[in-house]
N, C-alpha and C. Protein backbone atom coordinates (compact mmCIF):
# COMPACT_ATOMS: atom_id res chain seq x y z
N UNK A 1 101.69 88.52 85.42
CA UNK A 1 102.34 88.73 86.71
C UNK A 1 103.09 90.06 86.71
N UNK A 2 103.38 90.70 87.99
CA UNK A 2 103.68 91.74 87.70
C UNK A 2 105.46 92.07 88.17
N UNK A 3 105.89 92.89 87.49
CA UNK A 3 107.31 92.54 87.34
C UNK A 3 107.94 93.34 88.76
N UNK A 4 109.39 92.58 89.25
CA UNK A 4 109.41 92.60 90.58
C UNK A 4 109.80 93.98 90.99
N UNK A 5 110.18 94.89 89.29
CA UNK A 5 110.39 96.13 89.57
C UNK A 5 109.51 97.62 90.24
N UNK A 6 108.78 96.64 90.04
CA UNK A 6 107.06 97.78 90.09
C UNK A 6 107.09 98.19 91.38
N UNK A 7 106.71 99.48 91.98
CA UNK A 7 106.16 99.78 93.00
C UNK A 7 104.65 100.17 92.88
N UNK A 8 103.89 99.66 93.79
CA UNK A 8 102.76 100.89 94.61
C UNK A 8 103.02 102.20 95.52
N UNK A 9 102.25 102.77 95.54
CA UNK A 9 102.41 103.68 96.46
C UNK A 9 101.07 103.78 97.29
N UNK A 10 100.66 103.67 98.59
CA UNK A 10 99.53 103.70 99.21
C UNK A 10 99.33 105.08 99.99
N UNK A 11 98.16 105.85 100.00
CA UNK A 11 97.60 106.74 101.33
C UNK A 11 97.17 106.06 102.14
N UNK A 12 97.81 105.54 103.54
CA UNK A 12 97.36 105.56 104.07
C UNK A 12 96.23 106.27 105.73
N UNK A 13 94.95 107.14 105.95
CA UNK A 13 94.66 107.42 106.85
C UNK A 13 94.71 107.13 107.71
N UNK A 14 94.69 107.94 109.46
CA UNK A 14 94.80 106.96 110.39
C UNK A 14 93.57 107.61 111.24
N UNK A 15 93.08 106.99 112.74
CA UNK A 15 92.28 107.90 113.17
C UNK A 15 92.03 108.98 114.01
N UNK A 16 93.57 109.30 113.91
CA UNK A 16 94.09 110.35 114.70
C UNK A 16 94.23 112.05 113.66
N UNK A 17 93.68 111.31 111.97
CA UNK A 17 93.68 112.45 111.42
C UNK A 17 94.84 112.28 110.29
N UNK A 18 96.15 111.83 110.81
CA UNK A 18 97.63 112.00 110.08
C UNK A 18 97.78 111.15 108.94
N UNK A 19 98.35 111.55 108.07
CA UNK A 19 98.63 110.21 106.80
C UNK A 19 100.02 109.89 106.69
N UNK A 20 100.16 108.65 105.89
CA UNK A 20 101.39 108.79 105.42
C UNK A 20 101.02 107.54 104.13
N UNK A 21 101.98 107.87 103.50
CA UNK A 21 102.64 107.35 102.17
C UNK A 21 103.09 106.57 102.66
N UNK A 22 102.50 105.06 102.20
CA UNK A 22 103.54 103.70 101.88
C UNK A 22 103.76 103.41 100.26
N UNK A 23 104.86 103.03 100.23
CA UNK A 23 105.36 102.53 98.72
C UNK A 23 105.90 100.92 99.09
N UNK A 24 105.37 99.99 98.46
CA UNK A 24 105.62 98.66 98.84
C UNK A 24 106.29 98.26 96.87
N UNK A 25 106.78 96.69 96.72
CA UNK A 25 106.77 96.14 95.80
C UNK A 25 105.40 95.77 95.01
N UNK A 26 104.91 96.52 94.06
CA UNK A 26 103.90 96.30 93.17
C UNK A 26 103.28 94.72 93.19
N UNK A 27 103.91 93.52 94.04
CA UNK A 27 103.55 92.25 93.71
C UNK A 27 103.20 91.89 95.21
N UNK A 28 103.51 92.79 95.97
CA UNK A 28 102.96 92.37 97.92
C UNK A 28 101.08 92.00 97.95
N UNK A 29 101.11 91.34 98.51
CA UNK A 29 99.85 91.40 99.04
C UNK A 29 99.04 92.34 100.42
N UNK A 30 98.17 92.94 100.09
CA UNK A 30 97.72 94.28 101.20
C UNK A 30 96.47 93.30 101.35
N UNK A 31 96.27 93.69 102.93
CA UNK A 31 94.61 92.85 103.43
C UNK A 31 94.61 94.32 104.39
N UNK A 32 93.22 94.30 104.83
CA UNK A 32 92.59 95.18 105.34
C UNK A 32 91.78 94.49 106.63
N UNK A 33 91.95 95.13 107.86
CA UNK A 33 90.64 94.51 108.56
C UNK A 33 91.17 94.22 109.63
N UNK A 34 90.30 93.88 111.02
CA UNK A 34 90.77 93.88 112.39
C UNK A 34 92.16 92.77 112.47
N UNK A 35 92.59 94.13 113.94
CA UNK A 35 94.14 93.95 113.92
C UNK A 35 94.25 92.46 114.50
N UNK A 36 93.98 91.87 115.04
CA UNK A 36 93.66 90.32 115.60
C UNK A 36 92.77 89.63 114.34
N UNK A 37 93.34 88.73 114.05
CA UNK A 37 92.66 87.76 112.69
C UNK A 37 91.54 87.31 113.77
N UNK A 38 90.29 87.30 112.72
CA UNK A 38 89.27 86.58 113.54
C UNK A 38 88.61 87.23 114.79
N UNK A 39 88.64 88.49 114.60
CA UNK A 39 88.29 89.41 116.19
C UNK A 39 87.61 90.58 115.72
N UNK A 40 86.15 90.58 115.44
CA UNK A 40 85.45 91.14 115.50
C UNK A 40 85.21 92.58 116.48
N UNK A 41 85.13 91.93 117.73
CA UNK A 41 84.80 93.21 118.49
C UNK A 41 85.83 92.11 119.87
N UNK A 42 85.98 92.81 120.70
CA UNK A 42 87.37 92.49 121.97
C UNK A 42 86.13 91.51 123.31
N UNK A 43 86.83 90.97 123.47
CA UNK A 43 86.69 89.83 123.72
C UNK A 43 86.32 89.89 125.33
N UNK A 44 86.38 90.98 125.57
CA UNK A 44 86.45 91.35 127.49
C UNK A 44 84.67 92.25 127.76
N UNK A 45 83.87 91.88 127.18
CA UNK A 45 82.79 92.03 127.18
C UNK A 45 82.41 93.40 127.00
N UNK A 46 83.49 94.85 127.15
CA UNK A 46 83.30 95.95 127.34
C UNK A 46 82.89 96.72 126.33
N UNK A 47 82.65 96.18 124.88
CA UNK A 47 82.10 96.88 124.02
C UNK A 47 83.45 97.27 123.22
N UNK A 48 84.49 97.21 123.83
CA UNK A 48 85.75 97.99 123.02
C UNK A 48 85.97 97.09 121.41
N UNK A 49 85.91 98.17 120.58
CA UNK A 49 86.04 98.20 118.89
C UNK A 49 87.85 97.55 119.14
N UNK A 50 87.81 96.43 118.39
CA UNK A 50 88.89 96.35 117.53
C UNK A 50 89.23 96.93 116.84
N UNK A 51 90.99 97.43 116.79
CA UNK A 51 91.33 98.69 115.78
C UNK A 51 91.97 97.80 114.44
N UNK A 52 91.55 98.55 113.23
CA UNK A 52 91.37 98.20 112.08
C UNK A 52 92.92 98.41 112.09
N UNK A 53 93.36 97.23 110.81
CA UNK A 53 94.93 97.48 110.39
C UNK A 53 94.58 97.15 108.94
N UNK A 54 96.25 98.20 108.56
CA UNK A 54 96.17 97.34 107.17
C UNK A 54 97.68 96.40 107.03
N UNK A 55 97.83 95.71 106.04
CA UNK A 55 98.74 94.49 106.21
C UNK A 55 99.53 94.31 104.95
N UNK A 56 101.00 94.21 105.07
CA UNK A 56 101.37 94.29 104.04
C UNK A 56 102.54 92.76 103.70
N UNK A 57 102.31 92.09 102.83
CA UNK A 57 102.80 90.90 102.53
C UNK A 57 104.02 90.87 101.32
N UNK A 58 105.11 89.90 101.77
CA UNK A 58 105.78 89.71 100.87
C UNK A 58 105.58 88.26 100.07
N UNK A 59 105.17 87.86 100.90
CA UNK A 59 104.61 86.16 100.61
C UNK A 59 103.82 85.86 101.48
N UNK A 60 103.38 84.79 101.19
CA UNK A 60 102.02 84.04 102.37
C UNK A 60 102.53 83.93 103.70
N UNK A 61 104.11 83.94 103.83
CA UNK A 61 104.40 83.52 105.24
C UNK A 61 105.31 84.78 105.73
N UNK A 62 105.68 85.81 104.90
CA UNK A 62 106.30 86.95 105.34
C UNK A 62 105.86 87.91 105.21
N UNK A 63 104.91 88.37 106.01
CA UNK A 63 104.03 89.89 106.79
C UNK A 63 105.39 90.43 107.04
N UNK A 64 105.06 91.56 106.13
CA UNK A 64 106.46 92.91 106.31
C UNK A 64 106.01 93.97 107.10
N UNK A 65 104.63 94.52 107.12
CA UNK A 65 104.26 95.56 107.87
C UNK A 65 102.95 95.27 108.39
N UNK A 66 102.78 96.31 109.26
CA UNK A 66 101.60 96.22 109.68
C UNK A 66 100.80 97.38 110.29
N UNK A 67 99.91 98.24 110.09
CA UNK A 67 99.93 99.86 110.30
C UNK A 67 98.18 99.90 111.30
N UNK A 68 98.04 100.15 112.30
CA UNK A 68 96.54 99.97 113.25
C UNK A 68 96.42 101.69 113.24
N UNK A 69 95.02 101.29 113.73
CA UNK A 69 94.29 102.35 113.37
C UNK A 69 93.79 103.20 112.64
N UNK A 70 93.99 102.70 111.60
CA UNK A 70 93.81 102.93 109.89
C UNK A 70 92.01 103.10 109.76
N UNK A 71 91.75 104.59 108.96
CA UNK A 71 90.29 104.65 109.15
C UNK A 71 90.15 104.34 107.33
N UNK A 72 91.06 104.63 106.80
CA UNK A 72 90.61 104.33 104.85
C UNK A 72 92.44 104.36 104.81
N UNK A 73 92.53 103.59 103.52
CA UNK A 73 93.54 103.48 102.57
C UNK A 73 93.24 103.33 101.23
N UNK A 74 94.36 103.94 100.17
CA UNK A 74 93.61 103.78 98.81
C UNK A 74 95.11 103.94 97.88
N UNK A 75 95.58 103.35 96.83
CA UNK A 75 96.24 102.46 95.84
C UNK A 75 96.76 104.28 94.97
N UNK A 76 97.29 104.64 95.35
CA UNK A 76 97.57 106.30 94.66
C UNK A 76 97.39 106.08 92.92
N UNK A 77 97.63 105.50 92.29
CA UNK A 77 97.05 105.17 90.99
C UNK A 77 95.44 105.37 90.45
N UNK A 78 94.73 105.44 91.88
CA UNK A 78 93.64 105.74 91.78
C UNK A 78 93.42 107.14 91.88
N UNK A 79 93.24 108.04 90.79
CA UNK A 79 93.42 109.82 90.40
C UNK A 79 91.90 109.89 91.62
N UNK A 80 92.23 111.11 92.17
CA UNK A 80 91.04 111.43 92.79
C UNK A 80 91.03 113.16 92.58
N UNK A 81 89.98 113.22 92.55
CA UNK A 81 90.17 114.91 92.29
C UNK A 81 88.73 115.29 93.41
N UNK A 82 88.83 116.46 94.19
CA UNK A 82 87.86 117.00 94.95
C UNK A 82 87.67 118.28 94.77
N UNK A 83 86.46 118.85 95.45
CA UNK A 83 86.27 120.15 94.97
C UNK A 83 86.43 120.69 96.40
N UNK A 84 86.99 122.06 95.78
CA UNK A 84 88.01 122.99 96.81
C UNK A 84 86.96 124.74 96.30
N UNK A 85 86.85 124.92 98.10
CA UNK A 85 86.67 126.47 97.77
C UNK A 85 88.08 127.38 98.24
N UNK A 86 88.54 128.10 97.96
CA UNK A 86 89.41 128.95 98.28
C UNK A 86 88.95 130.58 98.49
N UNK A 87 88.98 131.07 99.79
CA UNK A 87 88.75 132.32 99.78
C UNK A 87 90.04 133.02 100.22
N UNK A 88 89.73 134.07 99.78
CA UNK A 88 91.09 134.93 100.09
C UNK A 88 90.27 136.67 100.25
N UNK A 89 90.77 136.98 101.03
CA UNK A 89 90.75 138.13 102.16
C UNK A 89 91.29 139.79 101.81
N UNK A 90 90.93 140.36 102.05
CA UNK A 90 91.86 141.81 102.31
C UNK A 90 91.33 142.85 102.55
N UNK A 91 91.76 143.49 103.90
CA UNK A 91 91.46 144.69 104.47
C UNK A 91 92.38 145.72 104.36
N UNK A 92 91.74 147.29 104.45
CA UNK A 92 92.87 147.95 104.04
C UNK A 92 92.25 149.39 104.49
N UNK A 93 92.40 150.31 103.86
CA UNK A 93 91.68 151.57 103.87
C UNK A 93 91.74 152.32 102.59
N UNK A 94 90.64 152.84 102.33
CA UNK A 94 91.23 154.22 101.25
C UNK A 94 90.49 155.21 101.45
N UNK A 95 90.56 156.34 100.66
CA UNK A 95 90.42 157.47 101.01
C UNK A 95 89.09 158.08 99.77
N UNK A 96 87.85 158.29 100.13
CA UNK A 96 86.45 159.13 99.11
C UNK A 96 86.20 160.22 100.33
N UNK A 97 86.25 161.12 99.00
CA UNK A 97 85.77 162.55 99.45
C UNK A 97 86.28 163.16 100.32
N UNK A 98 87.26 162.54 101.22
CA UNK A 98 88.28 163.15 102.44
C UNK A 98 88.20 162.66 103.41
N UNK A 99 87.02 161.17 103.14
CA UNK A 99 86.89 160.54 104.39
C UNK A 99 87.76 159.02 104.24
N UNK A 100 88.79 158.46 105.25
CA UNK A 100 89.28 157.33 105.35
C UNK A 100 87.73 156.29 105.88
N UNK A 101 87.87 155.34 105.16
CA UNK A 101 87.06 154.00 105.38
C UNK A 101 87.99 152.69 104.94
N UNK A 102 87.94 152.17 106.16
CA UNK A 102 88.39 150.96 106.02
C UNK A 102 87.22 149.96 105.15
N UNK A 103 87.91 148.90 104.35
CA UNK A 103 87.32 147.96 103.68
C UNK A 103 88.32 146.90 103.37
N UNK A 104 87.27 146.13 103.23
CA UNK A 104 87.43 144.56 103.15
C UNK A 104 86.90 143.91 101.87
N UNK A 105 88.05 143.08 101.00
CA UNK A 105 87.47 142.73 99.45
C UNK A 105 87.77 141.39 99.80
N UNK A 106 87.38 140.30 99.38
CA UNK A 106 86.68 138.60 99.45
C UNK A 106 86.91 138.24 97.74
N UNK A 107 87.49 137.08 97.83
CA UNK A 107 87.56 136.65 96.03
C UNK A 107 87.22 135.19 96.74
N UNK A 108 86.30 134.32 95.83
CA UNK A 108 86.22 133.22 96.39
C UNK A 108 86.39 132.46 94.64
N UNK A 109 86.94 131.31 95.18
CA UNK A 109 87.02 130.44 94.00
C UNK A 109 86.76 129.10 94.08
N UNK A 110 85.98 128.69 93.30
CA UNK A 110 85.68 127.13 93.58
C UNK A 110 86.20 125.99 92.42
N UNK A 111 87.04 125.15 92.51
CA UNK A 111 87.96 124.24 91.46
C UNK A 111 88.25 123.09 91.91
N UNK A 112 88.55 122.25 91.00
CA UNK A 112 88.47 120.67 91.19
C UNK A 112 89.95 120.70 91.25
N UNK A 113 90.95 119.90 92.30
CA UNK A 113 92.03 119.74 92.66
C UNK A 113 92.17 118.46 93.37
N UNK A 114 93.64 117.86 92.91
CA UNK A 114 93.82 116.06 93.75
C UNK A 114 94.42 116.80 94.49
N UNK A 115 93.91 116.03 95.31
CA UNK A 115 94.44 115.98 97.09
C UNK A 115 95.79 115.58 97.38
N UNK A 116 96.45 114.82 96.05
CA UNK A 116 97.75 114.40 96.73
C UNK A 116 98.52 115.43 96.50
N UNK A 117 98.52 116.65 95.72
CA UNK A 117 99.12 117.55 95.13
C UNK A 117 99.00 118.92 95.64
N UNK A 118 100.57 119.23 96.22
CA UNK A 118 100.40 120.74 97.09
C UNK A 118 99.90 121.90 96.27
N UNK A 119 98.93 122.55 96.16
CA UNK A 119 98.47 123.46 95.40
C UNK A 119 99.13 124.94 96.71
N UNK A 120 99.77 125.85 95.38
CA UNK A 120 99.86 127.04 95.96
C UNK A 120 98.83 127.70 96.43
N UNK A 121 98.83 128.85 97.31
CA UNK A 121 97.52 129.67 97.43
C UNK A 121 98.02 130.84 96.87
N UNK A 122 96.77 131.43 96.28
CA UNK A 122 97.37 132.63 95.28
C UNK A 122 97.29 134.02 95.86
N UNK A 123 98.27 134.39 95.68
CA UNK A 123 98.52 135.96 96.18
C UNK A 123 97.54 136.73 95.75
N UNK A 124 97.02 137.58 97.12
CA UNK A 124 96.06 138.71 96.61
C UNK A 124 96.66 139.86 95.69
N UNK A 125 95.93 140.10 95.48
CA UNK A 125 96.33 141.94 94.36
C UNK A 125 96.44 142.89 95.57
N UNK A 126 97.67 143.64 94.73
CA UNK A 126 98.13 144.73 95.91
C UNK A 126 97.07 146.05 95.71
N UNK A 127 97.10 146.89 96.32
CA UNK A 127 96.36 147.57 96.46
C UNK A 127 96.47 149.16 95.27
N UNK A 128 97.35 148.80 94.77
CA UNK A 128 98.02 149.59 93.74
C UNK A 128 97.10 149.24 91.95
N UNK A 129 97.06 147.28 92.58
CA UNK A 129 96.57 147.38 91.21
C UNK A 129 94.99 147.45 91.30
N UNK A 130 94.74 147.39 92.36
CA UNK A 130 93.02 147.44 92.48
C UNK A 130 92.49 148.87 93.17
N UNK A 131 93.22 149.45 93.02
CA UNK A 131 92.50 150.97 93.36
C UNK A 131 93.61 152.33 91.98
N UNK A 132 92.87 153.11 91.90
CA UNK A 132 93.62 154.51 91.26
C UNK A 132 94.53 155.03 92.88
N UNK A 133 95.89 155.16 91.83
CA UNK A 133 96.82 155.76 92.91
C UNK A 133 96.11 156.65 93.85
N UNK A 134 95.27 157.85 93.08
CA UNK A 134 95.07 158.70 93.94
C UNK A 134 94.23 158.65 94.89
N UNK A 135 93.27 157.28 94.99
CA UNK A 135 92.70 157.05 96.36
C UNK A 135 92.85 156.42 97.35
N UNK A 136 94.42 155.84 97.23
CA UNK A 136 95.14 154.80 98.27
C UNK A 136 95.70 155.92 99.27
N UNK A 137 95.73 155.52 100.30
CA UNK A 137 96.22 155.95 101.54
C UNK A 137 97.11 154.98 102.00
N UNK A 138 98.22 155.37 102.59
CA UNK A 138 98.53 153.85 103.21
C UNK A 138 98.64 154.01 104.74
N UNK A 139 98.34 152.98 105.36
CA UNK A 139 98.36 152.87 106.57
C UNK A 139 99.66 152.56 107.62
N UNK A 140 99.02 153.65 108.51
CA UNK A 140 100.45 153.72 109.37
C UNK A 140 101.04 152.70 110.30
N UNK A 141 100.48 151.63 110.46
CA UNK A 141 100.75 150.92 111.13
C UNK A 141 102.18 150.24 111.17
């Protein structure tokens, strides 16, 4: 049995896009599934989808929460890792042969990262360290 100290922590999705974090007592009971027990699809002949909930229990007879429109939920204990491209950008100008040309340099990176975890985005290189002084120009803008 699990001790009354324990928490979960849940993602829950919704289908509007937004999440949020539930943290319940590690010993609640969670059910999944249309927001009306026993209600398949709505009852007024129009085709309208029952919206999915998820359900959160303290005992068999005390339902503590209750969250609709829920498109997935998942137990944060469960590590998930996805793959991420990151591109990063930079336009600028420099200066060959006496002629200014603008250009544009692209770094792309592709890495496995969990989703629950804010990853920084990494600063481009200044233009100092990716060109010889003497062909930077800088722009007047």
């Amino acid at each position: 049995m699990k001790d009354d100290n324990e928490e979960k922590t849940y993602i829950i999705e919704f289908e509007n896009g937004s999440k949020k974090r539930i943290t319940v007592p590690a010993n609640w009971k969670v059910t999944f599934g249309p927001a009306a027990k026993g209600s398949e699809h709505s009852s007024n002949g129009r085709g309208l989808k029952m919206p999915m909930a998820i359900r959160f229990y303290e005992s068999e007879t005390k339902q503590r929460a209750i969250f609709t429109d829920v498109v997935s939920f998942r137990d944060t204990s469960i590590r998930i890792q996805e793959e991420k491209v990151r591109v990063s950008e930079k336009e600028g100008y420099m200066e060959c042969e006496g002629v200014r040309k603008k250009t544009s340099f692209q770094a792309t990176v592709k890495e496995w990262v969990d989703p629950d975890i804010e990853q920084e985005v990494p600063l481009l290189p200044n233009d100092k360290s990716m060109f010889d002084n003497t062909l930077i120009t800088e722009d007047a803008d």
